[in-house]
PDB file of N, CA and C in Angstrom:
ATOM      1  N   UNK A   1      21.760  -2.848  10.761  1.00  0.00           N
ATOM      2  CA  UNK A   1      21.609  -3.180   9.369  1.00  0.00           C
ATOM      3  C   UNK A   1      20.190  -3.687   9.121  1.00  0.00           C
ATOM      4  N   UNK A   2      19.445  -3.097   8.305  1.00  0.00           N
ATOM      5  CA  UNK A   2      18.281  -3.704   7.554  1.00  0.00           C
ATOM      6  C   UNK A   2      18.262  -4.650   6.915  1.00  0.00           C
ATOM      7  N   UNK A   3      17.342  -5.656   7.254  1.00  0.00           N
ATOM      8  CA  UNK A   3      17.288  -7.558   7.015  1.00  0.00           C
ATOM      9  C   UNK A   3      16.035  -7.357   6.102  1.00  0.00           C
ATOM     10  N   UNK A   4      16.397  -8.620   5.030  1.00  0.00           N
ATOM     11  CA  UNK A   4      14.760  -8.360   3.961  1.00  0.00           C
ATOM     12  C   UNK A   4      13.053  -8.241   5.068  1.00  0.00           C
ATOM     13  N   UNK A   5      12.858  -8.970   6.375  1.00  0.00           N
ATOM     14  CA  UNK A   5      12.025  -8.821   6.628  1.00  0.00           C
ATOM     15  C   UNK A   5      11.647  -7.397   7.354  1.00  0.00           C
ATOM     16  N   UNK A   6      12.763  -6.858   8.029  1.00  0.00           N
ATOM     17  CA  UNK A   6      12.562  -5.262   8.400  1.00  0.00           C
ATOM     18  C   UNK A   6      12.006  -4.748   7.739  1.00  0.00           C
ATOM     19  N   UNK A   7      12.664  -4.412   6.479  1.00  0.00           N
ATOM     20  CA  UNK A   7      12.440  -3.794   5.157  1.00  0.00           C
ATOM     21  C   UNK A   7      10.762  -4.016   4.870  1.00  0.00           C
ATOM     22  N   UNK A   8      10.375  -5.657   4.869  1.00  0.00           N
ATOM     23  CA  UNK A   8       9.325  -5.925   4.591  1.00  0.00           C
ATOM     24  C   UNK A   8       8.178  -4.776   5.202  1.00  0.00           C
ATOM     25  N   UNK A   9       8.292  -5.126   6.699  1.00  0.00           N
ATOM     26  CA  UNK A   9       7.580  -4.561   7.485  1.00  0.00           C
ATOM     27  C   UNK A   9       7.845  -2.968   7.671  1.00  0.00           C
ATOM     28  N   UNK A  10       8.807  -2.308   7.418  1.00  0.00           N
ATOM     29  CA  UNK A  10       8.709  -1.072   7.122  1.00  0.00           C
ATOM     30  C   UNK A  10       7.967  -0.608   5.406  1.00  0.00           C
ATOM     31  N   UNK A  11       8.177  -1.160   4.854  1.00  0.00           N
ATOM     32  CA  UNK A  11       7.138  -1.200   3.626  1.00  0.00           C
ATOM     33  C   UNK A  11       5.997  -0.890   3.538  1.00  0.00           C
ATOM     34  N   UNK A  12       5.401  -2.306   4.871  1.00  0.00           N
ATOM     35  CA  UNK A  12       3.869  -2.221   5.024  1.00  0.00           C
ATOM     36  C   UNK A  12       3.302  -1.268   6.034  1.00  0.00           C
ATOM     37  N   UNK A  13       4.409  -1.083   6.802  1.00  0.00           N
ATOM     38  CA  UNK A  13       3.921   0.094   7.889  1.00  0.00           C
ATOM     39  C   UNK A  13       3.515   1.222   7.205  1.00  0.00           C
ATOM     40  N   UNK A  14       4.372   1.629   6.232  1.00  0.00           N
ATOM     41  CA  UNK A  14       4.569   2.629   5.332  1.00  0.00           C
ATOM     42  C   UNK A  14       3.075   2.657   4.351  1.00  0.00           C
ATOM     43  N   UNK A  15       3.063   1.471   3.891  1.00  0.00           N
ATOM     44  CA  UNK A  15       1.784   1.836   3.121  1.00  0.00           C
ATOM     45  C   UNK A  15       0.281   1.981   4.301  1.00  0.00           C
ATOM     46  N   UNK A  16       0.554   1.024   5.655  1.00  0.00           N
ATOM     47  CA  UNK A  16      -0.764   1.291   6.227  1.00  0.00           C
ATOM     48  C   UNK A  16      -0.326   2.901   6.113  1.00  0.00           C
ATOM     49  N   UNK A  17       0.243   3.561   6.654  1.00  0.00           N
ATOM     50  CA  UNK A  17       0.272   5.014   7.070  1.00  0.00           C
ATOM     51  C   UNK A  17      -0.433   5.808   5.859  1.00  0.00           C
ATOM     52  N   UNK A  18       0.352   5.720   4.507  1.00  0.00           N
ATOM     53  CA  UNK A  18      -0.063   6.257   3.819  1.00  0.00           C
ATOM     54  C   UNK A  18      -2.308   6.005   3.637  1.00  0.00           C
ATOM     55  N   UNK A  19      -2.483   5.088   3.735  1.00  0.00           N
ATOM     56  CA  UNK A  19      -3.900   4.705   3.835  1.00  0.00           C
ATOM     57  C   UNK A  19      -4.442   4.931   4.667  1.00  0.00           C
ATOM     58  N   UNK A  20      -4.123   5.492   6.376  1.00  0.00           N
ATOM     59  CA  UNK A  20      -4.275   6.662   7.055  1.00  0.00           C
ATOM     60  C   UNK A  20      -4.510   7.769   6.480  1.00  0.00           C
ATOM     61  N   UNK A  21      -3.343   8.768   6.395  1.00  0.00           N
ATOM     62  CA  UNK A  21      -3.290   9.793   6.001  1.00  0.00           C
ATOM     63  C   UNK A  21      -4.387  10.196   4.694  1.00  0.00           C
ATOM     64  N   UNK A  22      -4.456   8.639   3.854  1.00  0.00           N
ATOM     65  CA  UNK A  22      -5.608   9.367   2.722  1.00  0.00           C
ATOM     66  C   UNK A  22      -6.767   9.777   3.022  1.00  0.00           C
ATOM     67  N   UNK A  23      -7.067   8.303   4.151  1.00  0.00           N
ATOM     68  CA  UNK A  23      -8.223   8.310   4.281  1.00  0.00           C
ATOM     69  C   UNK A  23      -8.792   9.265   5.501  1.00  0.00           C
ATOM     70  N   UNK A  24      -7.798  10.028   6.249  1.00  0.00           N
ATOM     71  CA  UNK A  24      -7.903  11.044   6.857  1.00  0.00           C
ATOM     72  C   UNK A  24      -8.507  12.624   6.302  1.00  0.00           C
ATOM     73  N   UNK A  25      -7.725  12.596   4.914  1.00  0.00           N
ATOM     74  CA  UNK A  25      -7.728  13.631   4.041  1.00  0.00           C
ATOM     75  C   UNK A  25      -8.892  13.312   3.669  1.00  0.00           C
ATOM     76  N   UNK A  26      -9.610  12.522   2.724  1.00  0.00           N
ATOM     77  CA  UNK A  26     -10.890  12.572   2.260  1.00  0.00           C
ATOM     78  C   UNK A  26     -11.719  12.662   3.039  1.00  0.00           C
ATOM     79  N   UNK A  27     -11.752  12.490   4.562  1.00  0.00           N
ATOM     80  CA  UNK A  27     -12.647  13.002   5.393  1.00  0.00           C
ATOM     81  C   UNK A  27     -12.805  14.734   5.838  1.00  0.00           C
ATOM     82  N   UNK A  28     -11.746  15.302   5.845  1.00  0.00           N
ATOM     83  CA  UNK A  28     -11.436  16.391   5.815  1.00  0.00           C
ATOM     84  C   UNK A  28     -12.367  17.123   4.340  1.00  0.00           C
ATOM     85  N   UNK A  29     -11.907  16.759   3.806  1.00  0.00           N
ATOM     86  CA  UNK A  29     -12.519  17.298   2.256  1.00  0.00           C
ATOM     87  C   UNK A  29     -14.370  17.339   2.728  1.00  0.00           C
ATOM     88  N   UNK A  30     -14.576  16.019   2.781  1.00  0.00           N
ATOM     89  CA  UNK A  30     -15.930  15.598   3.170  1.00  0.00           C
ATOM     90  C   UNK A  30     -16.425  17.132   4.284  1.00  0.00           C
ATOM     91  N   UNK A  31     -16.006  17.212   5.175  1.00  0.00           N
ATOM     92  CA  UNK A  31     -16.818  17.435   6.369  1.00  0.00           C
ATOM     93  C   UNK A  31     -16.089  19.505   6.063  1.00  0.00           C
ATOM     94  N   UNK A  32     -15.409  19.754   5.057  1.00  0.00           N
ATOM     95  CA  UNK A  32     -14.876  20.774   4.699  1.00  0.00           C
ATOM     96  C   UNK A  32     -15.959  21.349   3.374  1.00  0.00           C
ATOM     97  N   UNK A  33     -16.836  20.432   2.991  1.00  0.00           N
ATOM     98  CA  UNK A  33     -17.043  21.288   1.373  1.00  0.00           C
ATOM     99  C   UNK A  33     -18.085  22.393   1.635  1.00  0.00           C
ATOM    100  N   UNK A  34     -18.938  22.655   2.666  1.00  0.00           N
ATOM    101  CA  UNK A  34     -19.547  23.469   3.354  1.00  0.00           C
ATOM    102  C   UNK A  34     -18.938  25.315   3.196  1.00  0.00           C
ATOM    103  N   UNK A  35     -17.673  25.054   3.334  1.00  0.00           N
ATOM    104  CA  UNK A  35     -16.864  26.444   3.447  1.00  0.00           C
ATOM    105  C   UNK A  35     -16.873  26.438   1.683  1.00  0.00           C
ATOM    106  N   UNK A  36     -17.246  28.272   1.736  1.00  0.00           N
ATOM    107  CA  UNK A  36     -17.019  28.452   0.515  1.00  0.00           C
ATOM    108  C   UNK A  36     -15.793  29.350  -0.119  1.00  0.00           C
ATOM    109  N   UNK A  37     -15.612  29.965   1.114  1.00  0.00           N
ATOM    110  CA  UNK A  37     -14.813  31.328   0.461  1.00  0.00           C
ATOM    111  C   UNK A  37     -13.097  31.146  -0.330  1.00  0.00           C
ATOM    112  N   UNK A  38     -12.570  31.808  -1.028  1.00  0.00           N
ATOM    113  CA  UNK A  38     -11.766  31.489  -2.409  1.00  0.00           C
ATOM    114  C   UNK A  38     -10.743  30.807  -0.907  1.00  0.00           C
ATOM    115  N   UNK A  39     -10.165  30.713  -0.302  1.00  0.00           N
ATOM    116  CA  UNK A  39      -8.725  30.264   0.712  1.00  0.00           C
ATOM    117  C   UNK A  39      -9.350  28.840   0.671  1.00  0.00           C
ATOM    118  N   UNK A  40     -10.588  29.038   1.504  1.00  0.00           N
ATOM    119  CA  UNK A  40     -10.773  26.723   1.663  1.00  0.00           C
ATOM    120  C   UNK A  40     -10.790  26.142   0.167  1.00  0.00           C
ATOM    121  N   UNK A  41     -11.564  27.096  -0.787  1.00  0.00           N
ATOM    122  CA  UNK A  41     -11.282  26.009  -1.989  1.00  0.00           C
ATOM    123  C   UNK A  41     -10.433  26.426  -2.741  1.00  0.00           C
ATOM    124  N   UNK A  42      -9.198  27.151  -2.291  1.00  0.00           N
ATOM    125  CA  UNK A  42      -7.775  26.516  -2.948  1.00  0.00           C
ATOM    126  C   UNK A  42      -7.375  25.551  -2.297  1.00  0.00           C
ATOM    127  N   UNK A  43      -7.600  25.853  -0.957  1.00  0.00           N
ATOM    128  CA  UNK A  43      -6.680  24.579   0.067  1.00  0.00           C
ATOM    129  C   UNK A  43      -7.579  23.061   0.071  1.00  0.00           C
ATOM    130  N   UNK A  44      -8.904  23.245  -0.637  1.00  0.00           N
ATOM    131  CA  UNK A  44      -9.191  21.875  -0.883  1.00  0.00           C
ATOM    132  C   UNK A  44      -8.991  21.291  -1.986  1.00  0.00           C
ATOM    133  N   UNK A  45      -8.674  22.490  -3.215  1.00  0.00           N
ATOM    134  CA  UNK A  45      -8.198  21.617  -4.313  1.00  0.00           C
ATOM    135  C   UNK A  45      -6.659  21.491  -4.258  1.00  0.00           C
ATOM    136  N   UNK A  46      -5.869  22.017  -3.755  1.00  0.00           N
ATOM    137  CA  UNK A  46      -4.540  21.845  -3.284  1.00  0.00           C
ATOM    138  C   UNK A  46      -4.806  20.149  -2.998  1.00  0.00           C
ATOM    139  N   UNK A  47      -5.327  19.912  -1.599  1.00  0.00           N
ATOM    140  CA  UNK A  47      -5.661  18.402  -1.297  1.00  0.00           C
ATOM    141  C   UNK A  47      -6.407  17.748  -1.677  1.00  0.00           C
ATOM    142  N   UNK A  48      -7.204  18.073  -2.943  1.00  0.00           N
ATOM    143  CA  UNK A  48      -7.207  17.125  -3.685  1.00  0.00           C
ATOM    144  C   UNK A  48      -6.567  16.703  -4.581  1.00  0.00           C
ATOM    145  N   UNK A  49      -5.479  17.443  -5.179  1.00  0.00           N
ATOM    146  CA  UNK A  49      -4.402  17.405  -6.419  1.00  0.00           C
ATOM    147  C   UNK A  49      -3.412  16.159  -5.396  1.00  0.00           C
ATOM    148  N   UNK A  50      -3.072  16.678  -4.158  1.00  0.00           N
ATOM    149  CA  UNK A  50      -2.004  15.955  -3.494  1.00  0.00           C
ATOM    150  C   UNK A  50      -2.593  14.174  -2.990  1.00  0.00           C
ATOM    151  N   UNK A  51      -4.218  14.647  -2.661  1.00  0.00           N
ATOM    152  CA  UNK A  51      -4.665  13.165  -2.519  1.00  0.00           C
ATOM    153  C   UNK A  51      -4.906  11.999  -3.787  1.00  0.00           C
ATOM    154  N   UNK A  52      -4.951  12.312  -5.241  1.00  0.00           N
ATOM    155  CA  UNK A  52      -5.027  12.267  -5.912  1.00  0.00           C
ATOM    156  C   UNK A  52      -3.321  11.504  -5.963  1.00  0.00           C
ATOM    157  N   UNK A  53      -2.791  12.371  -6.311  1.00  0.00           N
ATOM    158  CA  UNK A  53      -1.015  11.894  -6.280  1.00  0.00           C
ATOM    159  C   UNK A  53      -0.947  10.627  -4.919  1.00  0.00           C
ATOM    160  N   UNK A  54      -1.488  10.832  -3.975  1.00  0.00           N
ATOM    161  CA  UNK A  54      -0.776  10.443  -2.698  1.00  0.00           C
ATOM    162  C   UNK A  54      -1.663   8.572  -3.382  1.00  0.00           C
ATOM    163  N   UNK A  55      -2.815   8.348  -3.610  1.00  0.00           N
ATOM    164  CA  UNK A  55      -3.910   7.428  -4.421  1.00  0.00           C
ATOM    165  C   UNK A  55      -2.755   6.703  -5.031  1.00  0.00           C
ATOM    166  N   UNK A  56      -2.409   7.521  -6.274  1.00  0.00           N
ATOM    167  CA  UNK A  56      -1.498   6.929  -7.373  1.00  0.00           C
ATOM    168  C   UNK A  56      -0.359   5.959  -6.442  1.00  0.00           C
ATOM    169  N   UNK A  57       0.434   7.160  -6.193  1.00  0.00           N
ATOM    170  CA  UNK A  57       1.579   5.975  -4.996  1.00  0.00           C
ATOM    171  C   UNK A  57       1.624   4.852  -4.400  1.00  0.00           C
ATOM    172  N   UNK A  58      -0.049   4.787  -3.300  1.00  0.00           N
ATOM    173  CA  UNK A  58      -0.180   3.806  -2.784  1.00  0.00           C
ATOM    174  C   UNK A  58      -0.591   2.647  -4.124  1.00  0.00           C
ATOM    175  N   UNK A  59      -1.132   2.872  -4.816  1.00  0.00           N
ATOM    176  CA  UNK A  59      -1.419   1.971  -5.927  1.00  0.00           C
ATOM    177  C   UNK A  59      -0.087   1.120  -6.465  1.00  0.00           C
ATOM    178  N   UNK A  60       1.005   1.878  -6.770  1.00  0.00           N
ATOM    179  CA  UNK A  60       2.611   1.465  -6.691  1.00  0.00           C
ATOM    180  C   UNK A  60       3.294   0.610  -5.593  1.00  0.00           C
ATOM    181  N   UNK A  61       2.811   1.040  -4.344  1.00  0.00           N
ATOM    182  CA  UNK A  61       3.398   0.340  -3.700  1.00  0.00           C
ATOM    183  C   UNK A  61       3.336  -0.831  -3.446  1.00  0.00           C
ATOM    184  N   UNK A  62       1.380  -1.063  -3.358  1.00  0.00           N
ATOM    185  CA  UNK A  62       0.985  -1.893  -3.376  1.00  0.00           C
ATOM    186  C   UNK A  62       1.061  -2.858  -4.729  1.00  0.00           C
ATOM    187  N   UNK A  63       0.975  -2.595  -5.804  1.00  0.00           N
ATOM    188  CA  UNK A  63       1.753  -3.571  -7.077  1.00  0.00           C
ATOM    189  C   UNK A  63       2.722  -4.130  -6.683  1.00  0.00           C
ATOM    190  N   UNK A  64       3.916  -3.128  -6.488  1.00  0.00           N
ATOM    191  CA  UNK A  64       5.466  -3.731  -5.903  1.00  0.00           C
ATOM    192  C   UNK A  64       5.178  -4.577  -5.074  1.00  0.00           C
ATOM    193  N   UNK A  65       4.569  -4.467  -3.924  1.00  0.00           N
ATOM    194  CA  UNK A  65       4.600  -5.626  -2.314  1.00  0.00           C
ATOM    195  C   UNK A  65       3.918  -6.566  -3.116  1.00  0.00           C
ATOM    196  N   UNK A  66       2.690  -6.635  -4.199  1.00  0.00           N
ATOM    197  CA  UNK A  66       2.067  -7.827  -4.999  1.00  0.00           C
ATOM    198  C   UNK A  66       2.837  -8.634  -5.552  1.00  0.00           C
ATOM    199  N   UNK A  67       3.827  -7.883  -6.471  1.00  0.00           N
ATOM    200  CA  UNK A  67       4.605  -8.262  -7.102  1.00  0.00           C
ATOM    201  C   UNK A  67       6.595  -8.968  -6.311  1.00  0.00           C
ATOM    202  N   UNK A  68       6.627  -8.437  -5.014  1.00  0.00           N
ATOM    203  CA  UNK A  68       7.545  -8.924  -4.141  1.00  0.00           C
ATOM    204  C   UNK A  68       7.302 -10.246  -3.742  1.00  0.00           C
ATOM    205  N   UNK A  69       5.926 -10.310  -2.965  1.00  0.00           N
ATOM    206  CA  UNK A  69       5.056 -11.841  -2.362  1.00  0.00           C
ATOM    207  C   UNK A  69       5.263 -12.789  -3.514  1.00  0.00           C
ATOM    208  N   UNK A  70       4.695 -11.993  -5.245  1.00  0.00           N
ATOM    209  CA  UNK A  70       4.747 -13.304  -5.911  1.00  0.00           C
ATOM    210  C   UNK A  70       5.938 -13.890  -6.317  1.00  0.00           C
ATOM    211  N   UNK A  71       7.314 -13.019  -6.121  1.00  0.00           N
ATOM    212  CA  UNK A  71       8.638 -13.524  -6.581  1.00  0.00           C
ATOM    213  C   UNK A  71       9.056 -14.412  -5.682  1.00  0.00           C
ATOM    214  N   UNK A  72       8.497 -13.897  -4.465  1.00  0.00           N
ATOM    215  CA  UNK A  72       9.022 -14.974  -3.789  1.00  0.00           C
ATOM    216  C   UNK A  72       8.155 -16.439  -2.946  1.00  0.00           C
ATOM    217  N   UNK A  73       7.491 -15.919  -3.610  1.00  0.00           N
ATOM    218  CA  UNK A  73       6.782 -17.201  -3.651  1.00  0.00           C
ATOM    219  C   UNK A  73       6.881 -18.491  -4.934  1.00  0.00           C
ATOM    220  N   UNK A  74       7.225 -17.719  -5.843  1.00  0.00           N
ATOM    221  CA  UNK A  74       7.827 -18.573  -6.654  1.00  0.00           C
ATOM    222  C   UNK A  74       8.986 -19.111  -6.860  1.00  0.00           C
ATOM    223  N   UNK A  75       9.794 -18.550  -6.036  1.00  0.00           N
ATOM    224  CA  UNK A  75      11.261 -18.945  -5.707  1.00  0.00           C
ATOM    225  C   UNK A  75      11.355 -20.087  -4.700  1.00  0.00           C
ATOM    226  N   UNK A  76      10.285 -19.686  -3.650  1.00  0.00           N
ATOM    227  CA  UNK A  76      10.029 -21.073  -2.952  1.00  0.00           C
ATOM    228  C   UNK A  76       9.670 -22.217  -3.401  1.00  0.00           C
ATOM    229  N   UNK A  77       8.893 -22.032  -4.219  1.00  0.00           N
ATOM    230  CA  UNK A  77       8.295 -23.458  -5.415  1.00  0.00           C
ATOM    231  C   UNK A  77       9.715 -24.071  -5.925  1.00  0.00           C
ATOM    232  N   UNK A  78      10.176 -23.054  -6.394  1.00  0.00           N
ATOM    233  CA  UNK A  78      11.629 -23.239  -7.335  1.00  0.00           C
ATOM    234  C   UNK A  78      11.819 -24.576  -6.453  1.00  0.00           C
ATOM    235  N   UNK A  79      12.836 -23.627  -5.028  1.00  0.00           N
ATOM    236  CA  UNK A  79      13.708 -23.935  -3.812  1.00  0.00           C
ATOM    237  C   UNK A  79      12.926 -25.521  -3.736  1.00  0.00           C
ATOM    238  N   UNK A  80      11.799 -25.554  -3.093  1.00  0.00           N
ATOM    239  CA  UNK A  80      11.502 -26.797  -2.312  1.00  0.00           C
ATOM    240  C   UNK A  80      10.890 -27.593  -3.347  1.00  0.00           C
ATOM    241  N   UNK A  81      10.744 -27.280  -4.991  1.00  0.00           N
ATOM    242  CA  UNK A  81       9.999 -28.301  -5.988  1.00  0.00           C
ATOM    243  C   UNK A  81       8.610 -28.731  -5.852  1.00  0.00           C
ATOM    244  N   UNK A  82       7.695 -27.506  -5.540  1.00  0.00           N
ATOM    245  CA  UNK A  82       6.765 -27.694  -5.201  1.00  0.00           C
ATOM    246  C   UNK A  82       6.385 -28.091  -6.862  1.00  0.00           C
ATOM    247  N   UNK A  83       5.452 -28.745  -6.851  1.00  0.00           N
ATOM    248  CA  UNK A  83       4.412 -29.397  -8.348  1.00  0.00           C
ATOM    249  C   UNK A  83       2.989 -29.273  -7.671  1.00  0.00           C
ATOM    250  N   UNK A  84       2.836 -29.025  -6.843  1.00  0.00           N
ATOM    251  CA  UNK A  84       1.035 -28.686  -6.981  1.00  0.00           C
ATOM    252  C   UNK A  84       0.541 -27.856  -5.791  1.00  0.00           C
ATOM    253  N   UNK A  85      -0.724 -27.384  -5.578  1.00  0.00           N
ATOM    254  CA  UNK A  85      -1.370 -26.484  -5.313  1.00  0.00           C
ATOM    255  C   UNK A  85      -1.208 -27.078  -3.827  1.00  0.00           C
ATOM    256  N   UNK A  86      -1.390 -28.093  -3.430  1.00  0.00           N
ATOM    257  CA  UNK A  86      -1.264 -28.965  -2.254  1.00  0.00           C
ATOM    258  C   UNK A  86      -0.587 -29.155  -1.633  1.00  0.00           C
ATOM    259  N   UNK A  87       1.019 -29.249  -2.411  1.00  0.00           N
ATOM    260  CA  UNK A  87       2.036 -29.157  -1.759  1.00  0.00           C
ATOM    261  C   UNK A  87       2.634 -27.972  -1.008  1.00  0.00           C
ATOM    262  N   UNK A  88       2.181 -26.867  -2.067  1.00  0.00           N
ATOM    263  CA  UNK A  88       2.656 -25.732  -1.888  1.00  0.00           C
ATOM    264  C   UNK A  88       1.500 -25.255  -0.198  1.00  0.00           C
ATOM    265  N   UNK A  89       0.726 -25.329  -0.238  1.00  0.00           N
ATOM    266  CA  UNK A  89      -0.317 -25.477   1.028  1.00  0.00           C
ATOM    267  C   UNK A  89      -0.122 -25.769   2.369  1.00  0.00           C
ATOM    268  N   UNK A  90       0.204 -27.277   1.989  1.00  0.00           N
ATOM    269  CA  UNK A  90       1.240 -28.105   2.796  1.00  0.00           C
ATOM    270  C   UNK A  90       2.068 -27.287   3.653  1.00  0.00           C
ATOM    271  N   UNK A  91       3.211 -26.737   2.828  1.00  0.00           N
ATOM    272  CA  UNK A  91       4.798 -26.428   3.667  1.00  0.00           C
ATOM    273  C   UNK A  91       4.056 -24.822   4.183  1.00  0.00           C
ATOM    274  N   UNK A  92       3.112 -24.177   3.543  1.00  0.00           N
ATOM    275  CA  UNK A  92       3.090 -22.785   4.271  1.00  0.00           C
ATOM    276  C   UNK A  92       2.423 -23.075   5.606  1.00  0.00           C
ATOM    277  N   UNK A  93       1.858 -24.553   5.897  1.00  0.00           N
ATOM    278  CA  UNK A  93       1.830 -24.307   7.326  1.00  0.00           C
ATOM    279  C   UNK A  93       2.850 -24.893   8.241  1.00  0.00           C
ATOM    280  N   UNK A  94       3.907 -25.762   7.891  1.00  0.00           N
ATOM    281  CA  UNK A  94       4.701 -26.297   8.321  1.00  0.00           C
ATOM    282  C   UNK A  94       5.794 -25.289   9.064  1.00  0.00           C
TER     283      UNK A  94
END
């Protein structure tokens, strides 16, 4: 069974990968624009339409995981009654 922190960490695995794979692809493109004939530049605008899309996603995911950290980080405030910047400081190294 998948536990919220699995999940977590399959998340982030997930987005490093994807930030691999982009940044794999834009090197490809890079060290590809040399070739001219009509096959490489369909298959480079193919990957750029898909790197383009693949950009957008990680941008999503990464909002969501922004937006996950801050829920629950504010739930912790809730939980333990944190009131200041100090306190809250405090318990994340405790």
């Amino acid at each position: 069974m998948e536990t919220p922190e699995t999940r977590v960490q399959s998340q982030e695995q997930l987005i490093g990968d994807l930030r691999l794979v982009i940044e794999n692809a834009e090197e490809l493109l890079k060290n590809t624009d040399q070739y001219s004939s009509e096959l490489y530049q369909s298959a480079r605008t193919k990957l750029s339409l898909a790197l383009e899309a693949a950009n957008e996603e990680l941008s999503r995911f990464e909002d969501a995981q922004l937006e996950r950290m801050m829920a629950a980080t504010r739930m912790a405030n809730e939980q333990f009654a944190d009131r200041s910047g100090e306190s809250r400081i405090l318990r994340a190294f405790h």
